[in-house]
C-alpha atoms as a PDB file:
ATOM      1  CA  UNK A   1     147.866  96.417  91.249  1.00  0.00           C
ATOM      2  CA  UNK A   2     149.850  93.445  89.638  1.00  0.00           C
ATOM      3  CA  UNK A   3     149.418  94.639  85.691  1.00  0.00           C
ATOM      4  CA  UNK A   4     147.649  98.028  85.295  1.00  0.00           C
ATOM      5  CA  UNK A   5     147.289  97.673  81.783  1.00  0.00           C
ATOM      6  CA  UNK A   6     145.411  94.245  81.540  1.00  0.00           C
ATOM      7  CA  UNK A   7     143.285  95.689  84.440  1.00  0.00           C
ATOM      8  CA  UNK A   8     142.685  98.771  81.948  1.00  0.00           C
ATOM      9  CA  UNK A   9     142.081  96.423  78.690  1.00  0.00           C
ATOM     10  CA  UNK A  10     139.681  94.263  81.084  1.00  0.00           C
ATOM     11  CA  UNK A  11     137.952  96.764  81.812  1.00  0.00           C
ATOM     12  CA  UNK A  12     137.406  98.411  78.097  1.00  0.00           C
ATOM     13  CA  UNK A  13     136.640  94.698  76.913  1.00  0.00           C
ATOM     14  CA  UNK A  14     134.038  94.275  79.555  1.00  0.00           C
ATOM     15  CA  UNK A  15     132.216  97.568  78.429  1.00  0.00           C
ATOM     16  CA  UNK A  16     132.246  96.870  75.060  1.00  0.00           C
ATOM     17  CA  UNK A  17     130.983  93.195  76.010  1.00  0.00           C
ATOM     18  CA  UNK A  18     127.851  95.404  77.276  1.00  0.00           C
ATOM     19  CA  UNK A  19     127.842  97.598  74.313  1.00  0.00           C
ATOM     20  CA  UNK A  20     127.737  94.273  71.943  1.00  0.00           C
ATOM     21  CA  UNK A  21     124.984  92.359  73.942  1.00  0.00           C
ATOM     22  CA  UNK A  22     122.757  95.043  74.179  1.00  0.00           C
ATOM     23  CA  UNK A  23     123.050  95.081  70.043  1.00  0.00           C
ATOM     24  CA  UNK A  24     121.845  91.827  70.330  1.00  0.00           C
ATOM     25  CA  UNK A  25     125.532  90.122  70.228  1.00  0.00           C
ATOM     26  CA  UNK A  26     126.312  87.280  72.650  1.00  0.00           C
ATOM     27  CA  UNK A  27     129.331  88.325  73.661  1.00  0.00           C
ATOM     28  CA  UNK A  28     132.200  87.615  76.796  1.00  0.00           C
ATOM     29  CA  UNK A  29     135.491  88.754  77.643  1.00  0.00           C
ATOM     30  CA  UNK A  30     138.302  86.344  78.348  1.00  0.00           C
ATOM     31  CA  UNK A  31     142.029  86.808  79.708  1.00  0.00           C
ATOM     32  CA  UNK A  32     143.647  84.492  77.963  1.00  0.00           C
ATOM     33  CA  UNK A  33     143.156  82.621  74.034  1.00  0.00           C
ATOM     34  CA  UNK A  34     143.083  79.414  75.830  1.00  0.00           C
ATOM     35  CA  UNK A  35     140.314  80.682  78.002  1.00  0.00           C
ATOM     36  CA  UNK A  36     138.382  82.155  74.777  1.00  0.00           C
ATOM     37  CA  UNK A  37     139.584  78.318  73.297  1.00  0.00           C
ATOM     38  CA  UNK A  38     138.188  76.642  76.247  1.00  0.00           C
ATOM     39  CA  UNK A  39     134.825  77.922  76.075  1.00  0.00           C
ATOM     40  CA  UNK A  40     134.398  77.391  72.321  1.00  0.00           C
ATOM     41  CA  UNK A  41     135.036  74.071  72.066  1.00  0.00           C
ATOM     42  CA  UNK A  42     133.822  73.083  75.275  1.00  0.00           C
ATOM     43  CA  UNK A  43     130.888  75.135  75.813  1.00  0.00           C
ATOM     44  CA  UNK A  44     129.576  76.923  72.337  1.00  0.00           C
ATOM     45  CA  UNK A  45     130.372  73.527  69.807  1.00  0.00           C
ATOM     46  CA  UNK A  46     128.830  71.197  72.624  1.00  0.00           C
ATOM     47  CA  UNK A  47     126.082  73.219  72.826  1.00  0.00           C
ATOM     48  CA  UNK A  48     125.087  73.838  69.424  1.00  0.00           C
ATOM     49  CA  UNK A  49     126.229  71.105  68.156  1.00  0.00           C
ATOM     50  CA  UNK A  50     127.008  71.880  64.657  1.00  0.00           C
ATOM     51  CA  UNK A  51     127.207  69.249  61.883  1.00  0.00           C
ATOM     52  CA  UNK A  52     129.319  71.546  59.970  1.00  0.00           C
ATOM     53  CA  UNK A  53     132.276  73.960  60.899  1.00  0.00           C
ATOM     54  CA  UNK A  54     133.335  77.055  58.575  1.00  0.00           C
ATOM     55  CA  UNK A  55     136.385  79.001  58.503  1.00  0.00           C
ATOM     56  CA  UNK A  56     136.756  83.218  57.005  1.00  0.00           C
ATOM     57  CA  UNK A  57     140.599  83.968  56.478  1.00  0.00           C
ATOM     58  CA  UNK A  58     141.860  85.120  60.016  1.00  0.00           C
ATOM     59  CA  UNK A  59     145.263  85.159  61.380  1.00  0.00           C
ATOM     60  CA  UNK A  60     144.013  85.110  64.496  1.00  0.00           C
ATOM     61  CA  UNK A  61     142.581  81.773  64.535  1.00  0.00           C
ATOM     62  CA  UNK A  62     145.809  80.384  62.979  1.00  0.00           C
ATOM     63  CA  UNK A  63     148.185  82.429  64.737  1.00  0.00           C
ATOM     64  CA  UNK A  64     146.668  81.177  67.775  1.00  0.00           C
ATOM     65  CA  UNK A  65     145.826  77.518  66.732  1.00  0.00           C
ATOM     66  CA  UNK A  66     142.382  77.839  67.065  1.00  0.00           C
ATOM     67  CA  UNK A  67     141.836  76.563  64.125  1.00  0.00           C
ATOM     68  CA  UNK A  68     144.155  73.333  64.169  1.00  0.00           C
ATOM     69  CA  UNK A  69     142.293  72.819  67.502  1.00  0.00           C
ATOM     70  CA  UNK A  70     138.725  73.213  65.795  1.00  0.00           C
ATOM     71  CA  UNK A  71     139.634  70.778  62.817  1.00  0.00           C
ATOM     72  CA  UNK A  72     140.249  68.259  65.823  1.00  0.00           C
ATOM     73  CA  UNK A  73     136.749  68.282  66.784  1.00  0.00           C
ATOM     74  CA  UNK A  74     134.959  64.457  66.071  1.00  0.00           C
ATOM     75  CA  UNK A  75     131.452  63.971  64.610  1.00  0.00           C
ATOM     76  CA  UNK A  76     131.674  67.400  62.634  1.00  0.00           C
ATOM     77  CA  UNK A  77     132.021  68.177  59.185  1.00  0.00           C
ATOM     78  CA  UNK A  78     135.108  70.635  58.510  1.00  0.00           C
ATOM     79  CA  UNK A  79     135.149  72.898  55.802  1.00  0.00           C
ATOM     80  CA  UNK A  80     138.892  73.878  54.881  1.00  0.00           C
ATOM     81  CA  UNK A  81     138.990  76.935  53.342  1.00  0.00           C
ATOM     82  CA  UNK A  82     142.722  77.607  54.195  1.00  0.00           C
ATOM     83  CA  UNK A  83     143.968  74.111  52.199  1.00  0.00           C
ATOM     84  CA  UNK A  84     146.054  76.098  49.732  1.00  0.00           C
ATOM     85  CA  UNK A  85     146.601  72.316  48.258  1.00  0.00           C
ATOM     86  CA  UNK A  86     142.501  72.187  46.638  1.00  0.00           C
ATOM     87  CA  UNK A  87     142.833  73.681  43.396  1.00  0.00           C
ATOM     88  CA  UNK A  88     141.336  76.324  42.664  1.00  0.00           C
ATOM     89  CA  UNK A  89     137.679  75.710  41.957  1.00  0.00           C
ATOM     90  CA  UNK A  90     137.367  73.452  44.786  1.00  0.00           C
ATOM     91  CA  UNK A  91     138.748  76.365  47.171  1.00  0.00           C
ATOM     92  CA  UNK A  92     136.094  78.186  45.853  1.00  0.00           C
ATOM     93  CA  UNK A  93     133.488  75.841  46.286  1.00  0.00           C
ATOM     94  CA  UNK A  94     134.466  75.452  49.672  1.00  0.00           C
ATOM     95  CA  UNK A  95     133.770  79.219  50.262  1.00  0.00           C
ATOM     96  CA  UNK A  96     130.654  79.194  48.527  1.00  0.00           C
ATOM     97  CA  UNK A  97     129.491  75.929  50.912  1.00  0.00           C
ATOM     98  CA  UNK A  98     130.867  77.704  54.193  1.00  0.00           C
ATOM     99  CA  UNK A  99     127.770  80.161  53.948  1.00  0.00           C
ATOM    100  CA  UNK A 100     125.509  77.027  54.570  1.00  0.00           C
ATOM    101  CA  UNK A 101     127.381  75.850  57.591  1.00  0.00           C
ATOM    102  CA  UNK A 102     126.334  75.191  61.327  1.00  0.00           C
ATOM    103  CA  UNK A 103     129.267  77.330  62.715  1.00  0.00           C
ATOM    104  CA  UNK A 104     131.250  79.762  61.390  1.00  0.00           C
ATOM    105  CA  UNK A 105     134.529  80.917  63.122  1.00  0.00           C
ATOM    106  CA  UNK A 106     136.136  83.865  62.373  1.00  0.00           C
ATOM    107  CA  UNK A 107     137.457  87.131  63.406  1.00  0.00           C
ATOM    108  CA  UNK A 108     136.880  90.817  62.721  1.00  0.00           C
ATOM    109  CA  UNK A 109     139.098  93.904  61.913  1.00  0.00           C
ATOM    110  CA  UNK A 110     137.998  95.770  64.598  1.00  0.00           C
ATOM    111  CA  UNK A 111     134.925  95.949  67.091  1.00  0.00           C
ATOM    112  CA  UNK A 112     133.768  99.364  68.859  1.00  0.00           C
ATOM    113  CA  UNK A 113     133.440  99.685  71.874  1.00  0.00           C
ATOM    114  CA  UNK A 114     129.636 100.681  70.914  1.00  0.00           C
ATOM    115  CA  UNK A 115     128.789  97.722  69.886  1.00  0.00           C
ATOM    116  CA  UNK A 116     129.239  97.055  66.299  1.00  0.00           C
ATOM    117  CA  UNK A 117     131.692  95.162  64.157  1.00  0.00           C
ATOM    118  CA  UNK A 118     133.709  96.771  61.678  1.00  0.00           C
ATOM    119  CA  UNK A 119     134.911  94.362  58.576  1.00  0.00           C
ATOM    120  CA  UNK A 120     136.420  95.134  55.204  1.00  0.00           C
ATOM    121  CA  UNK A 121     137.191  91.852  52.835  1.00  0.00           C
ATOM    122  CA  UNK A 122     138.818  90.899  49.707  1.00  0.00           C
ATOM    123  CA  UNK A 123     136.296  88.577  48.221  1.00  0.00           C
ATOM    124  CA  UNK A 124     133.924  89.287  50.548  1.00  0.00           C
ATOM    125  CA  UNK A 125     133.560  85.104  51.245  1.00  0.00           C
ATOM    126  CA  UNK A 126     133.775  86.056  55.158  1.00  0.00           C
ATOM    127  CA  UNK A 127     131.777  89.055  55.605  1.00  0.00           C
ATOM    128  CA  UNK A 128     128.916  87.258  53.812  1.00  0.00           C
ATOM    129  CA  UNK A 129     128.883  84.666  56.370  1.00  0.00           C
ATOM    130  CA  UNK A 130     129.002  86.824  59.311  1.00  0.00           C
ATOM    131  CA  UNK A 131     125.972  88.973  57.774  1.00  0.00           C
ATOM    132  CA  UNK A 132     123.819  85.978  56.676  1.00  0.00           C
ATOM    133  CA  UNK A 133     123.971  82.318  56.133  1.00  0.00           C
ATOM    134  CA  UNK A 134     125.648  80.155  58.736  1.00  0.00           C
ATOM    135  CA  UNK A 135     123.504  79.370  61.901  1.00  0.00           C
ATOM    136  CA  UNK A 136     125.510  80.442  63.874  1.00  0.00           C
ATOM    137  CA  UNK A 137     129.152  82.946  64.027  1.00  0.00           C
ATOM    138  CA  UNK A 138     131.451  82.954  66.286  1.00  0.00           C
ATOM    139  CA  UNK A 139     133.859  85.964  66.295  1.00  0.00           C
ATOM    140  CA  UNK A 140     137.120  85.709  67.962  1.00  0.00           C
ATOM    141  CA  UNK A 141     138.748  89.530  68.813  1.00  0.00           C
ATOM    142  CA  UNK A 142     142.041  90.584  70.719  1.00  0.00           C
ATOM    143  CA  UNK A 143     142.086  93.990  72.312  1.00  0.00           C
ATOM    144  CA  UNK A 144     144.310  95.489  69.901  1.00  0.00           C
ATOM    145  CA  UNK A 145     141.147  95.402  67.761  1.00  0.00           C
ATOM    146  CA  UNK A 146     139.115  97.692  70.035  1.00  0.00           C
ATOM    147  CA  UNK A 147     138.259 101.398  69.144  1.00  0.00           C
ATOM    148  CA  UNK A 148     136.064 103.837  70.188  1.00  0.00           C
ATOM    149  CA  UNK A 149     133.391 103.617  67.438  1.00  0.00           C
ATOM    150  CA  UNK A 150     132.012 102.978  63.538  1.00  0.00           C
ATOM    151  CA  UNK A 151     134.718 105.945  62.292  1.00  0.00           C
ATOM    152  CA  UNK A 152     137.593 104.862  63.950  1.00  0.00           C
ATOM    153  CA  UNK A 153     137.037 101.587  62.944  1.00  0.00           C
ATOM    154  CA  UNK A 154     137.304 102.334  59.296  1.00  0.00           C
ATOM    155  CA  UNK A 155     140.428 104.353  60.018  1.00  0.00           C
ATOM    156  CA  UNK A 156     142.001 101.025  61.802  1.00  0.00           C
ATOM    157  CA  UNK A 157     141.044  99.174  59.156  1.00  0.00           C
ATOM    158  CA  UNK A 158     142.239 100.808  55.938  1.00  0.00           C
ATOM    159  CA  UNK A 159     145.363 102.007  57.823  1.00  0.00           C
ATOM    160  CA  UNK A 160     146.294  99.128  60.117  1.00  0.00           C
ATOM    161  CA  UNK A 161     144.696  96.104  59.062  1.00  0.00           C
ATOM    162  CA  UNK A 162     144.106  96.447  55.849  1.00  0.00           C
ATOM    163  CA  UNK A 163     148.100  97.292  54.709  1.00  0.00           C
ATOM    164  CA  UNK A 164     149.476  94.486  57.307  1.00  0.00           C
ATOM    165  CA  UNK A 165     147.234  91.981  55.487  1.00  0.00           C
ATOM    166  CA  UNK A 166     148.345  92.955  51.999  1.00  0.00           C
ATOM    167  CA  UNK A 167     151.750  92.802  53.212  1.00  0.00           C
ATOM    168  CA  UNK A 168     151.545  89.314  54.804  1.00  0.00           C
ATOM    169  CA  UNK A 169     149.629  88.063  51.268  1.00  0.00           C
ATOM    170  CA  UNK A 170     152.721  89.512  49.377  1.00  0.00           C
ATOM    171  CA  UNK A 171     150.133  91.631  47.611  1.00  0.00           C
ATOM    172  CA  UNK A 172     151.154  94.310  44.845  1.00  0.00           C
ATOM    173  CA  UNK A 173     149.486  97.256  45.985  1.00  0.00           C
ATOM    174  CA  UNK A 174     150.615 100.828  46.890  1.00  0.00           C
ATOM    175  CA  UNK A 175     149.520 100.196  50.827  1.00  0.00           C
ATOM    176  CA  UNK A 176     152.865  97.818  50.970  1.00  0.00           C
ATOM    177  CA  UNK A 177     154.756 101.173  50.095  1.00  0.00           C
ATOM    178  CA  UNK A 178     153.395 103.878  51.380  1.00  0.00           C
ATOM    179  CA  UNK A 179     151.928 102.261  54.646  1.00  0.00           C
ATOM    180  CA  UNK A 180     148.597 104.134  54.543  1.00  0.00           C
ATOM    181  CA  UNK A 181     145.781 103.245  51.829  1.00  0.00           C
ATOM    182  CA  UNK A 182     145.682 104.690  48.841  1.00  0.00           C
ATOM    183  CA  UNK A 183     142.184 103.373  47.819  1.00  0.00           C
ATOM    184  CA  UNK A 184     143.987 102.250  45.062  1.00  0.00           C
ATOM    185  CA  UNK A 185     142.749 100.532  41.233  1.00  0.00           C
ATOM    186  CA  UNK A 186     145.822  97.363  41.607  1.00  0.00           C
ATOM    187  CA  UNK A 187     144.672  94.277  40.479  1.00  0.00           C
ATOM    188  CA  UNK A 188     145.938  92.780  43.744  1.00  0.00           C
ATOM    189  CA  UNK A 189     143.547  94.755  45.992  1.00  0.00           C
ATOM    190  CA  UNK A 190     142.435  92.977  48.827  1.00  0.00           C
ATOM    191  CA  UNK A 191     140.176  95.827  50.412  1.00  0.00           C
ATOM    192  CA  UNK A 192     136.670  95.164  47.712  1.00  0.00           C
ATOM    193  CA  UNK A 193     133.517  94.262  50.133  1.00  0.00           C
ATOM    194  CA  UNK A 194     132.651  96.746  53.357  1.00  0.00           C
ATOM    195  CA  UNK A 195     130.242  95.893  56.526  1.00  0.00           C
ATOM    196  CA  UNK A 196     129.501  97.272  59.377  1.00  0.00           C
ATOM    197  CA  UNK A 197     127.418  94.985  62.115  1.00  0.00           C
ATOM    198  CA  UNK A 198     125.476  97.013  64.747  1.00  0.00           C
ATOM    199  CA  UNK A 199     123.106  94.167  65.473  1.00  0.00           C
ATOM    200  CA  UNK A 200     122.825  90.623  65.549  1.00  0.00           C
ATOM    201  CA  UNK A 201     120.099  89.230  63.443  1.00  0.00           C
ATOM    202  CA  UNK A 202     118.612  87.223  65.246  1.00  0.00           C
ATOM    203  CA  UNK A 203     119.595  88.278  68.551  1.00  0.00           C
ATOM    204  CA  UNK A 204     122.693  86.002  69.806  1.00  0.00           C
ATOM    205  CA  UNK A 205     123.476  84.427  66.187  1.00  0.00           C
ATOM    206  CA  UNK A 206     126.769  86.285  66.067  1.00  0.00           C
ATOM    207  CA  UNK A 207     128.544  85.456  69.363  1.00  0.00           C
ATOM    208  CA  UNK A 208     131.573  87.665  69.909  1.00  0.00           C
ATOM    209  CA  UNK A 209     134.907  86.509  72.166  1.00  0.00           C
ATOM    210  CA  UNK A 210     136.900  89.287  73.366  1.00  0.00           C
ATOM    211  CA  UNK A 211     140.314  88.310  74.391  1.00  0.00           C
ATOM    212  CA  UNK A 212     142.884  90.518  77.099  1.00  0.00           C
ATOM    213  CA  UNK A 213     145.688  90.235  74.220  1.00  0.00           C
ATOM    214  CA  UNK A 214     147.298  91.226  71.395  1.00  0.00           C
ATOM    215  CA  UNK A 215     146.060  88.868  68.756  1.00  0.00           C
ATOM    216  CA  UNK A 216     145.590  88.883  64.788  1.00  0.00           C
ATOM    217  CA  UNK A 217     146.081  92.056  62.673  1.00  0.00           C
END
């Protein structure tokens, strides 16, 4: 066996694949971000054709440039909501606008390899979306966000996720410290809005990628 541990990932990705779709998720595992790139903008935008495309904070999608390669598509509407240029109330109205998109691309803070999505946000702009509004969501995942189920999910997220976020934001908050949340009262908090997906509603709205790397936070 060339690479055990891919072969091991593949094979947890491809069982929680199962898990998702039979919540109702549309989901598929890839081996690479280009292959996970490939089909999204050559299969899912093609095919659904969205006249607008939406964006919820995600440093996979940028880390990856997924989303320079989105904002290259032609005939679509693109939403910005990264453009730290826009002041302020047009940032915001660019959030508020993204829950009436086509497509909205996106990732999660960790998926279970039950089937449910696991999401914790600051403004809560990009767990709105992925519960209701958009047509259609399309969630982008590495294997580093897999675990087992809905408890261990919230663990990842308030003590992985959640602290690596604040610290790339150059947040003021006692996770940047301490390493481990503190469910803390700063004014800087980025941990406000919770959700937990065990369906998709309706079936195949949310469409999940799982990718055989380490991607995102």
């Amino acid at each position: 066996m060339n690479d055990p541990l891919n072969t091991y990932y593949r094979g947890r990705l491809e069982q929680t694949a199962k898990a998702l779709q039979k919540n109702q998720f549309d989901a598929h595992v890839f081996d690479t971000v280009q292959d996970a790139q490939d089909f999204l903008l050559n299969t899912i935008i093609p095919t659904s054709k969205p006249k607008s495309i939406a964006f919820g904070g995600s440093t996979t999608l940028v880390s990856t440039g997924m989303f320079d390669a989105i904002k290259k598509v032609e005939g679509t509407e693109i939403l910005d909501t990264y453009d730290p240029s826009v002041p302020r109330d047009e940032f915001i109205e660019r959030r508020r606008q993204a829950l009436l998109s086509d497509l909205f691309v996106t990732s999660t803070n960790a998926v279970s390899e039950d089937g449910a999505l696991i999401n914790l946000d600051g403004t809560g702009n990009r767990v709105a979306a992925i519960a209701f509004g958009p047509k259609q969501v399309v969630i982008v995942a590495g294997r580093n966000k897999l675990v087992s189920d809905t408890h261990a999910g919230l663990d990842r997220v308030t003590e992985i996720a959640a602290p690596v976020n604040a610290m790339r934001l150059d947040r003021k908050t006692p996770c940047t410290k301490t390493l481990h949340c503190e469910d803390c009262s700063s004014p800087e908090r980025i941990c406000n809005v919770w959700t937990i997906s065990v369906k998709s509603s309706p079936p195949k709205r949310i469409i999940v990628l799982l990718v055989n790397e380490d991607i995102g936070f």
